[in-house]
C-alpha atoms as a PDB file:
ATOM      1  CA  UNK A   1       0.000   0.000   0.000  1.00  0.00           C
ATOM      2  CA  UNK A   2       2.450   2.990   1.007  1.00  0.00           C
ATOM      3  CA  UNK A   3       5.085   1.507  -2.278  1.00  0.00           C
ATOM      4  CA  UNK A   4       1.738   2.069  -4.470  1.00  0.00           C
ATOM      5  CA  UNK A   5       1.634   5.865  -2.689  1.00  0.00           C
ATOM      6  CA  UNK A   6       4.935   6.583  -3.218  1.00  0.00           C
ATOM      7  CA  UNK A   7       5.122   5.705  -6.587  1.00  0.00           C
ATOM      8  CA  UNK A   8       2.040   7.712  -7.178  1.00  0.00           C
ATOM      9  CA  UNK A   9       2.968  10.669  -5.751  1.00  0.00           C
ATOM     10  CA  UNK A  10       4.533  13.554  -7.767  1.00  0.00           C
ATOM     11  CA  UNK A  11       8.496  14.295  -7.525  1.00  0.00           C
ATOM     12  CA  UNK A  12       7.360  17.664  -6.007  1.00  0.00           C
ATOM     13  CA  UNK A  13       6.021  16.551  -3.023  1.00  0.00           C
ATOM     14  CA  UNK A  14       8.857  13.853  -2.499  1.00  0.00           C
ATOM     15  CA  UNK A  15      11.509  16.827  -3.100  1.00  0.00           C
ATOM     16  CA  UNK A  16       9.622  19.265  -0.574  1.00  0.00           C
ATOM     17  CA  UNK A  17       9.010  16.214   1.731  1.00  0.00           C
ATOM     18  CA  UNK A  18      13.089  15.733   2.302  1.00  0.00           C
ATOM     19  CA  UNK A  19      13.974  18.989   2.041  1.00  0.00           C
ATOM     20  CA  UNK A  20      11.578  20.223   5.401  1.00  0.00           C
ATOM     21  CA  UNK A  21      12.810  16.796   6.981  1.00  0.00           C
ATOM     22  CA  UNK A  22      16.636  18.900   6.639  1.00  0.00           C
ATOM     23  CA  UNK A  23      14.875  22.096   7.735  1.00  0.00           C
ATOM     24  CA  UNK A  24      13.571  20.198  10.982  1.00  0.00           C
ATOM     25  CA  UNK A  25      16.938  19.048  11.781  1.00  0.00           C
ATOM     26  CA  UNK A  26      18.405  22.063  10.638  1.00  0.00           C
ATOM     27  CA  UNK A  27      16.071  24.397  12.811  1.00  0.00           C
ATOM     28  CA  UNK A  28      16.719  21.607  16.061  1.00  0.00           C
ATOM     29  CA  UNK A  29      20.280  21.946  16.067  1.00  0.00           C
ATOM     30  CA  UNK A  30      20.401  25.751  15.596  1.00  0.00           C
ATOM     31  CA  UNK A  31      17.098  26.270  18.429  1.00  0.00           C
ATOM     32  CA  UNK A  32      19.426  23.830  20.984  1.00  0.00           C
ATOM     33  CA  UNK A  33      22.687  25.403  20.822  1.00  0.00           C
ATOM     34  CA  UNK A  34      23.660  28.332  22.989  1.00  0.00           C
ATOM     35  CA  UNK A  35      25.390  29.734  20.297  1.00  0.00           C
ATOM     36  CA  UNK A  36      23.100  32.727  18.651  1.00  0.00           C
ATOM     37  CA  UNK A  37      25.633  35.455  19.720  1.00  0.00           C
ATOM     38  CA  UNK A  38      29.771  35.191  20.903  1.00  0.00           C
ATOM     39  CA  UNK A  39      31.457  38.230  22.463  1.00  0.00           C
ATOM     40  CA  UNK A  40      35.372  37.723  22.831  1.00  0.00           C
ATOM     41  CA  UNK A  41      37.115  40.316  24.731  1.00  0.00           C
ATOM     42  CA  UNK A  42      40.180  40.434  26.871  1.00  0.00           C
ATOM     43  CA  UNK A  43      40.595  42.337  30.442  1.00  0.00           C
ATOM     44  CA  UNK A  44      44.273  44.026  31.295  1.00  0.00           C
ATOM     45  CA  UNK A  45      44.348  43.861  34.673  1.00  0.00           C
ATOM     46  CA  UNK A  46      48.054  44.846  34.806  1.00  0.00           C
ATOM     47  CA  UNK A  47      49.933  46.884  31.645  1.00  0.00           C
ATOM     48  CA  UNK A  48      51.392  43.772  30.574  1.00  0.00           C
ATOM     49  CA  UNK A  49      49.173  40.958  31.888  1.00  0.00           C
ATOM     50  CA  UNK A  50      45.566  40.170  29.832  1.00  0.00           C
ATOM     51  CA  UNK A  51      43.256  37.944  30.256  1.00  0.00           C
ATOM     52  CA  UNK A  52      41.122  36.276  27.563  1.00  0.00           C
ATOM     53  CA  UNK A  53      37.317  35.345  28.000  1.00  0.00           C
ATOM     54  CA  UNK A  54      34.298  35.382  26.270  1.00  0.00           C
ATOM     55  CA  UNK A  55      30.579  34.995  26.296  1.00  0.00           C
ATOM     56  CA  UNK A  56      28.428  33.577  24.368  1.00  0.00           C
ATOM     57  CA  UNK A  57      24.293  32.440  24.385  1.00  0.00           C
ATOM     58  CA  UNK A  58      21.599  30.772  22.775  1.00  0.00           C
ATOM     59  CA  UNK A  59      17.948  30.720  23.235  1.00  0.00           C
ATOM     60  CA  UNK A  60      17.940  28.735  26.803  1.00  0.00           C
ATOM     61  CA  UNK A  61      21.469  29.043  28.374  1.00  0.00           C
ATOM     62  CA  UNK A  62      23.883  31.880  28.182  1.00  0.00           C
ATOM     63  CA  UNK A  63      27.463  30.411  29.042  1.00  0.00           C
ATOM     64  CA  UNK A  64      31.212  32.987  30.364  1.00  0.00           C
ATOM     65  CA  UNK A  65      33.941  30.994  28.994  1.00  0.00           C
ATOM     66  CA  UNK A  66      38.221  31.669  30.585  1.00  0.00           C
ATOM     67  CA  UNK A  67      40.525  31.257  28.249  1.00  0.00           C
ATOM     68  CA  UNK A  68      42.883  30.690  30.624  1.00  0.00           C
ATOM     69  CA  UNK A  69      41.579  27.493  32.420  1.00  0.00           C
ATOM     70  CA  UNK A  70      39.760  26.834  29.210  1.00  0.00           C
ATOM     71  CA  UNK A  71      36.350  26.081  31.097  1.00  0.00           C
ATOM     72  CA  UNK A  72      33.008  27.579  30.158  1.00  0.00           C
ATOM     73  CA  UNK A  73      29.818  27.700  32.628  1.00  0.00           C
ATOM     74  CA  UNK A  74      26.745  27.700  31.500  1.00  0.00           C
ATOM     75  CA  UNK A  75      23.535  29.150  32.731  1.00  0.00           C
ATOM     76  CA  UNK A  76      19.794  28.966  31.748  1.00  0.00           C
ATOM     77  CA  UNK A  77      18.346  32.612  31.055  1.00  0.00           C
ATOM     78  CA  UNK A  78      16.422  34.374  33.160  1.00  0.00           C
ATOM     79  CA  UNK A  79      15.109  37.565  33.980  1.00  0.00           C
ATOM     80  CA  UNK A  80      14.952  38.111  29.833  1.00  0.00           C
ATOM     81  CA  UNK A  81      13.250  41.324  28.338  1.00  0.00           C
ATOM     82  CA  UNK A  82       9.755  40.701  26.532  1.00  0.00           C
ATOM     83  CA  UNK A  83      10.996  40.852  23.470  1.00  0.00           C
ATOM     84  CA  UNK A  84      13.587  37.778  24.217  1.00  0.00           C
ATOM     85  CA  UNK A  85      10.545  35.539  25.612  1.00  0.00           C
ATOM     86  CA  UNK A  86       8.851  36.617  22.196  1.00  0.00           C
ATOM     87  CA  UNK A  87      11.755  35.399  20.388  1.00  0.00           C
ATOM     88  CA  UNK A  88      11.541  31.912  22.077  1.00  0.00           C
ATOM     89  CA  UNK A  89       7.883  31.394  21.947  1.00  0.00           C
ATOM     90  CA  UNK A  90       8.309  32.268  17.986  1.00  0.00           C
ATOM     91  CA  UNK A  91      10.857  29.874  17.562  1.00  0.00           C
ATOM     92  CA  UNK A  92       9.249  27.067  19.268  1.00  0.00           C
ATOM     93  CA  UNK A  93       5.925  27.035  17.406  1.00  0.00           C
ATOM     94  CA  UNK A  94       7.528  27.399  14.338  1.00  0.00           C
ATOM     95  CA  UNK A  95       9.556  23.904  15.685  1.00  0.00           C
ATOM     96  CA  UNK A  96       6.452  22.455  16.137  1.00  0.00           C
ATOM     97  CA  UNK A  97       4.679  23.377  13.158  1.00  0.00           C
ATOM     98  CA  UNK A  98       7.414  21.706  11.263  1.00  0.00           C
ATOM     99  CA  UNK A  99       6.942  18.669  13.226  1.00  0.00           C
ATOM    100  CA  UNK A 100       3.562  18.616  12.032  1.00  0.00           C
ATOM    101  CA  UNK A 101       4.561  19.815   8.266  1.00  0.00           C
ATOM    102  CA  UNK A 102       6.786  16.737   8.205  1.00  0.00           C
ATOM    103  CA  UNK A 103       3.944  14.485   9.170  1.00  0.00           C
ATOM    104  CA  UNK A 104       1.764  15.582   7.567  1.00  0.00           C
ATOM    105  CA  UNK A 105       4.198  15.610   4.368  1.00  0.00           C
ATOM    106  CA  UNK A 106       4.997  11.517   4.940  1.00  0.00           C
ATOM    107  CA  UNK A 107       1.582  10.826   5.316  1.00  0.00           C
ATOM    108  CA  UNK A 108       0.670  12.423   1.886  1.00  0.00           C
ATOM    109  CA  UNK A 109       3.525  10.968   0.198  1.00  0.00           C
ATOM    110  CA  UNK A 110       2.677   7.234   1.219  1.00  0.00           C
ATOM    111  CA  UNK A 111      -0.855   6.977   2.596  1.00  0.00           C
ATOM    112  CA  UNK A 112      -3.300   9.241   0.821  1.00  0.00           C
ATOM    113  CA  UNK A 113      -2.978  11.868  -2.041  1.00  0.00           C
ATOM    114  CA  UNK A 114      -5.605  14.672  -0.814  1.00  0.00           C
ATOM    115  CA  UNK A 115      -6.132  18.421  -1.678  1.00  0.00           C
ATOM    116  CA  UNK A 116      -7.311  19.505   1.457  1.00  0.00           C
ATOM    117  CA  UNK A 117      -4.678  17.764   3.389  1.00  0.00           C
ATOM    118  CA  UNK A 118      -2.087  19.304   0.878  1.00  0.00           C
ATOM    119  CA  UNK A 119      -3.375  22.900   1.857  1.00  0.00           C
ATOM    120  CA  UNK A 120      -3.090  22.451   5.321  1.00  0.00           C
ATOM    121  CA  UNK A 121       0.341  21.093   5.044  1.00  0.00           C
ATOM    122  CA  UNK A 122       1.164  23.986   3.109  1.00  0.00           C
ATOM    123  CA  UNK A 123      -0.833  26.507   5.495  1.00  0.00           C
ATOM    124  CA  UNK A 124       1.404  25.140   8.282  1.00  0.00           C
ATOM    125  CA  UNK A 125       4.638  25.399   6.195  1.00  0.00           C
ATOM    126  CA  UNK A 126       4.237  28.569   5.552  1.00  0.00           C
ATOM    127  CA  UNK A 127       3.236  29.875   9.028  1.00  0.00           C
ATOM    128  CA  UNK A 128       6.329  27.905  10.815  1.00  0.00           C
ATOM    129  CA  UNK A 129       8.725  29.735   8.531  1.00  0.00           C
ATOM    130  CA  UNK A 130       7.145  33.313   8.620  1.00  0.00           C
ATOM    131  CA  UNK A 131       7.735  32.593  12.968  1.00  0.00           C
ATOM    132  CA  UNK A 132      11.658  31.228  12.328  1.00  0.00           C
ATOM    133  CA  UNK A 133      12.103  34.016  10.808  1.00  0.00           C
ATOM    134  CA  UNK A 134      10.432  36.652  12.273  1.00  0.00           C
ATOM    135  CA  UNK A 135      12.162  35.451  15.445  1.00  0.00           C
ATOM    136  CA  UNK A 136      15.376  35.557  14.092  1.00  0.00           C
ATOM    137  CA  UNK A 137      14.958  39.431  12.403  1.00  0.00           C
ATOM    138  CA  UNK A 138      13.740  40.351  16.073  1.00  0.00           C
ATOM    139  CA  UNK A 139      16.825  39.086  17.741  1.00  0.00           C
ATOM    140  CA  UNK A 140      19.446  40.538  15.277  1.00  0.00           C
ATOM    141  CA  UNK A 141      17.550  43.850  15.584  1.00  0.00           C
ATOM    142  CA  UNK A 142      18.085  43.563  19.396  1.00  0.00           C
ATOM    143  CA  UNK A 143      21.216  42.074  19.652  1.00  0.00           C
ATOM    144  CA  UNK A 144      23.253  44.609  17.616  1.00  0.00           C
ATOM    145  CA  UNK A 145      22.372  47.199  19.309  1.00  0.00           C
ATOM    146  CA  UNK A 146      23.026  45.777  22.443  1.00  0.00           C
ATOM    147  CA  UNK A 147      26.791  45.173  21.553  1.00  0.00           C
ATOM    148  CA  UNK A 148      26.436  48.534  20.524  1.00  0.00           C
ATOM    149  CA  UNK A 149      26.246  49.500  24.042  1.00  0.00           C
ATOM    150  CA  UNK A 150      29.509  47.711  24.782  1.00  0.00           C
ATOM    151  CA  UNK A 151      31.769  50.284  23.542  1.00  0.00           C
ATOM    152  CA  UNK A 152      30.352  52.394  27.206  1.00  0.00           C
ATOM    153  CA  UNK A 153      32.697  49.823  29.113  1.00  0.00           C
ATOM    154  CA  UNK A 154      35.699  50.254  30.602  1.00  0.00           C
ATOM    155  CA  UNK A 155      39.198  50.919  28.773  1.00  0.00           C
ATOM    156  CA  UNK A 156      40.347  47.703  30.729  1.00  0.00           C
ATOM    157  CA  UNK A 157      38.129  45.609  28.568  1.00  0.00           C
ATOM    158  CA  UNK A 158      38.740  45.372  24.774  1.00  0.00           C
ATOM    159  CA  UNK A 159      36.419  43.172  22.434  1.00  0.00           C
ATOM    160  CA  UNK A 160      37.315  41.388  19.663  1.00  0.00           C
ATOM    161  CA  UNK A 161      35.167  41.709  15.544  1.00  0.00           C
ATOM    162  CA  UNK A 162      33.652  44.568  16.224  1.00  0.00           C
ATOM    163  CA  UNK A 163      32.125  43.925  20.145  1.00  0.00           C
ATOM    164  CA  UNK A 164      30.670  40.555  19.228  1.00  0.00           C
ATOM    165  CA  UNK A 165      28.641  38.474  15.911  1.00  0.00           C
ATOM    166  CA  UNK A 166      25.980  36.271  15.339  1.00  0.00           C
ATOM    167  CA  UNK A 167      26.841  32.896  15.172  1.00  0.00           C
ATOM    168  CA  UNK A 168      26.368  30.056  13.408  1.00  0.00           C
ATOM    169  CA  UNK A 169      23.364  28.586  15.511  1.00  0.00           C
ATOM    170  CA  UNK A 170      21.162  31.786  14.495  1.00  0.00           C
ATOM    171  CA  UNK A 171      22.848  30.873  11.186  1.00  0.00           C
ATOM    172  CA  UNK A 172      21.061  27.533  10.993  1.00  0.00           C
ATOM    173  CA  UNK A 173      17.661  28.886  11.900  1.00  0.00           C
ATOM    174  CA  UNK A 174      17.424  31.744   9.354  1.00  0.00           C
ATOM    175  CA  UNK A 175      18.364  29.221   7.066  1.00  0.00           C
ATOM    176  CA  UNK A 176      15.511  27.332   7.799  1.00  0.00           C
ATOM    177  CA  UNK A 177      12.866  29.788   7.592  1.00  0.00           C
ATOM    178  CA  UNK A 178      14.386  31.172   4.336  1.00  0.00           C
ATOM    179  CA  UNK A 179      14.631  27.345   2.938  1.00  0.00           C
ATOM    180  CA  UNK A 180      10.452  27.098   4.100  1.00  0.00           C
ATOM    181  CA  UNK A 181       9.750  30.092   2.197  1.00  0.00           C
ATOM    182  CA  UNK A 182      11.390  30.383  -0.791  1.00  0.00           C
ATOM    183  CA  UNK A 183      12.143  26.422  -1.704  1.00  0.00           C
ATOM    184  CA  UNK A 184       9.322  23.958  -0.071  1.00  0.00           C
ATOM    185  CA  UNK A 185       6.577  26.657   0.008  1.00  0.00           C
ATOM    186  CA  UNK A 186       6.525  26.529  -4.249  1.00  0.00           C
ATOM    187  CA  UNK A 187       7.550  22.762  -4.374  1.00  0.00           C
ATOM    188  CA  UNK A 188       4.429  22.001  -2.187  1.00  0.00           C
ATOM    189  CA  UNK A 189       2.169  24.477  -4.598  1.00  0.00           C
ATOM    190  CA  UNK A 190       3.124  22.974  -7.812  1.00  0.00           C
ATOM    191  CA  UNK A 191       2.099  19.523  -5.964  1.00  0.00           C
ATOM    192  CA  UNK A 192      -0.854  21.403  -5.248  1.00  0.00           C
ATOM    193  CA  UNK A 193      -1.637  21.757  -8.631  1.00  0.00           C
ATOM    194  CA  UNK A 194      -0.644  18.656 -10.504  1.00  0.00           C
ATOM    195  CA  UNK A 195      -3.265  16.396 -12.265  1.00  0.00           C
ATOM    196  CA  UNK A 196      -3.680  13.665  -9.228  1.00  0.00           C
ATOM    197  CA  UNK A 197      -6.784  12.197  -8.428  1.00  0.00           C
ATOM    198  CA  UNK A 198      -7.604  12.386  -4.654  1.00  0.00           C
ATOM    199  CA  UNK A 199      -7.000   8.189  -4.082  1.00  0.00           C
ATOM    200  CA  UNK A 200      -6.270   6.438  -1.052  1.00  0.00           C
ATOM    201  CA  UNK A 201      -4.664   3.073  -1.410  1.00  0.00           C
ATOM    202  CA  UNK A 202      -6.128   0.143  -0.020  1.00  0.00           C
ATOM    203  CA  UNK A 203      -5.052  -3.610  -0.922  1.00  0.00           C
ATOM    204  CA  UNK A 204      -5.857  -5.412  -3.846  1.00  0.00           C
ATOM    205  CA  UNK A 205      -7.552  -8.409  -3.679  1.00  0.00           C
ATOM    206  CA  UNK A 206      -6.015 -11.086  -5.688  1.00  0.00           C
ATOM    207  CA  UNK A 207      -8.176 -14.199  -7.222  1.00  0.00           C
ATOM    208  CA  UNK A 208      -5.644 -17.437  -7.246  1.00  0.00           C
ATOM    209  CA  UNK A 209      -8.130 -19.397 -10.225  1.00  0.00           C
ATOM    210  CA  UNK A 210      -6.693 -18.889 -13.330  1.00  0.00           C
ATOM    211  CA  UNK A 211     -10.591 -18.411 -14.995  1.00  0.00           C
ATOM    212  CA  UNK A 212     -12.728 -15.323 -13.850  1.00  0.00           C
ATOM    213  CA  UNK A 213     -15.189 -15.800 -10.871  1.00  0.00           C
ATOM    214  CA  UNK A 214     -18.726 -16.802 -11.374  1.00  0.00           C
ATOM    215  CA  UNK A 215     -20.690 -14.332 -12.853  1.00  0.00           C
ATOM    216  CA  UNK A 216     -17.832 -11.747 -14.053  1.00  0.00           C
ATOM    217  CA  UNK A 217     -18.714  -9.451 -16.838  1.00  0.00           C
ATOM    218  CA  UNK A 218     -15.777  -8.660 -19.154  1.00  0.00           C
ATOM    219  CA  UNK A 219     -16.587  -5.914 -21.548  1.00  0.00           C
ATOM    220  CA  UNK A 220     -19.576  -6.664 -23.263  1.00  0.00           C
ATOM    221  CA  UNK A 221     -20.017  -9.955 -22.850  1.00  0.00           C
ATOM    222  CA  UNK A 222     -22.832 -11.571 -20.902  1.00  0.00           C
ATOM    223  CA  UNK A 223     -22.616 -12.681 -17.751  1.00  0.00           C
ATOM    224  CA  UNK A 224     -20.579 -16.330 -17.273  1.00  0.00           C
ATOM    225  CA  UNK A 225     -23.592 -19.156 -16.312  1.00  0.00           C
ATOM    226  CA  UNK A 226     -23.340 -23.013 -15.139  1.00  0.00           C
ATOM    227  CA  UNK A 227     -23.643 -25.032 -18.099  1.00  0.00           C
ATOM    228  CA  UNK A 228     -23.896 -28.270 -17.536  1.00  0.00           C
ATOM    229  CA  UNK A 229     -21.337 -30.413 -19.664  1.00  0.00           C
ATOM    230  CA  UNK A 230     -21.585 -34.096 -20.749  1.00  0.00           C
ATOM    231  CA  UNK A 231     -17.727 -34.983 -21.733  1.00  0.00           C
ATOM    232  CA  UNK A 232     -19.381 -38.735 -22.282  1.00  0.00           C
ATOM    233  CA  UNK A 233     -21.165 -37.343 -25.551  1.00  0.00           C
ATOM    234  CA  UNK A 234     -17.499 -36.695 -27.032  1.00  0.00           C
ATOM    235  CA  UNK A 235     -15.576 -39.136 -25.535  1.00  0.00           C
ATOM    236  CA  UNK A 236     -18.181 -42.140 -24.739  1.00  0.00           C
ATOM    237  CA  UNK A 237     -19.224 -43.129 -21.570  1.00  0.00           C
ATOM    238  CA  UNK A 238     -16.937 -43.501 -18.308  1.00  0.00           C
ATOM    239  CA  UNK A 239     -14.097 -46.394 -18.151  1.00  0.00           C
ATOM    240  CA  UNK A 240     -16.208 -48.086 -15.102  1.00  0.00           C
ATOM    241  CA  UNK A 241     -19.680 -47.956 -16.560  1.00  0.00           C
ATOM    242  CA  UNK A 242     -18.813 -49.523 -19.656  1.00  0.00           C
ATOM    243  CA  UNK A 243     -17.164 -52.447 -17.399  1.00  0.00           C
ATOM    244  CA  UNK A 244     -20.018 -52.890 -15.316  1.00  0.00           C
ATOM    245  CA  UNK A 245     -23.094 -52.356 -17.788  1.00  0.00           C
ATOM    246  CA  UNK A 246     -23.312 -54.062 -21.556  1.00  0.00           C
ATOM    247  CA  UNK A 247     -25.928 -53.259 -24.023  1.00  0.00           C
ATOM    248  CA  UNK A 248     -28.073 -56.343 -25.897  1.00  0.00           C
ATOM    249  CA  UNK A 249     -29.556 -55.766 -29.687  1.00  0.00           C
ATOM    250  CA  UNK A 250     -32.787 -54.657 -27.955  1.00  0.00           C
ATOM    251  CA  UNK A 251     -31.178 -51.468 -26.229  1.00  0.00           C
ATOM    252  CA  UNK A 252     -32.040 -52.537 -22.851  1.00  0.00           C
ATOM    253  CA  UNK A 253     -28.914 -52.573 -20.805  1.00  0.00           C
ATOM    254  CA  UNK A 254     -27.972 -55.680 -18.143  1.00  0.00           C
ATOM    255  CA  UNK A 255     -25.930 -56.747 -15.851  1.00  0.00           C
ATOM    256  CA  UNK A 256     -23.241 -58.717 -16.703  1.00  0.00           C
END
């Protein structure tokens, strides 16, 4: 049943199926990692003497990092501004509307080819990327001008790359939402629109007789009846009747 699907289904929707599986992971990997922003910067303490550390944070934990023992510590955030908690609460429904994109994407592709279902998937696409990467504009925004404010600190502390950078986390999620919008959100449409009936696919039933079942119409034929055959009228009577029964002149058969 799901081989029959999967054949049936259009290269579109098998494309756009594998490519939001890779956004999923993609968007996981980059929504886990508390690596959205680094700030490197090193403190003099003495004319000569410096000291390398660095900071960096994600959406969950925010971790201070020593260069010098080489040992980071890591925190989960709290006390955030509003716009932070929006940030998160964007980026996890979008997560979980591609959950249910990818579902909903397998289940078209080897269960059941229907338009409805395919509009919905596409619905939910579409509003999980718009939230990845609305999330992500919002916390660029904000973030770059808060390093901005770290050129107020202290001479003893100088940053490195221009008082910190996005990293490659926040990389992987604006990926994602660009990848929902601009590469599965027209594969699923042109699905959408392809000439496939809305079928689901149940077993066959198989007939093991190598002639057609009683009463099967082929065509125009007529309907297959019982008719009685006599093989004896072409090839004589049966072996054992002829043994036990002979026939005199008159006709009238007798026992031997």
């Amino acid at each position: 049943m799901a081989n029959r699907a999967f054949s049936s289904s259009s290269c579109s929707l098998k494309a756009a199926s594998v490519i939001l599986l890779a956004v999923l992971i993609l968007h996981i990997i980059g929504f886990s990692l508390p690596r959205w922003v680094t700030v490197e910067f090193n403190i003099s303490r003495y004319e000569t003497v410096r000291t390398g550390g660095g900071y960096h944070a994600g959406l969950w934990q925010h971790c201070s990092c020593a260069s010098v023992l080489d040992v980071c510590l890591c925190f989960s955030r709290t006390n955030d501004p509003a716009w932070f908690k929006m940030v998160q609460v964007a980026e996890t429904l979008g997560l979980i509307g591609l959950i249910i994109s990818v579902f909903l994407s397998l289940a078209l592709m080897c269960y059941k080819q229907n338009k409805n279902y395919k509009i919905t998937n596409l619905i939910i696409m579409l509003i999980s990327g718009a939230l990845l990467l609305i999330g992500v504009i919002v916390f660029g925004i904000k973030t770059k001008e808060g390093l901005k404010e770290l050129k107020n600190y202290p001479g003893a502390v100088e940053f490195k790359e221009g008082y910190g950078e996005l990293t490659y986390a926040f990389v992987l999620c604006t990926v994602a939402g660009c990848i929902c919008i601009v590469v599965c959100a027209p594969l699923f449409l042109r699905d959408m629109y392809t000439n496939t009936s809305e079928t689901s696919h149940d077993a066959s039933v198989h007939y093991t007789a190598q002639s057609p079942p009683q009463g099967y119409v082929q065509g125009d034929q007529q309907p297959v009846q019982n008719v009685p055959t006599h093989p004896q009228a072409q090839y004589g009577p049966p072996l054992g009747y002829a043994q036990y029964y002979q026939q005199d002149n008159s006709g009238i058969p007798y026992k031997a």
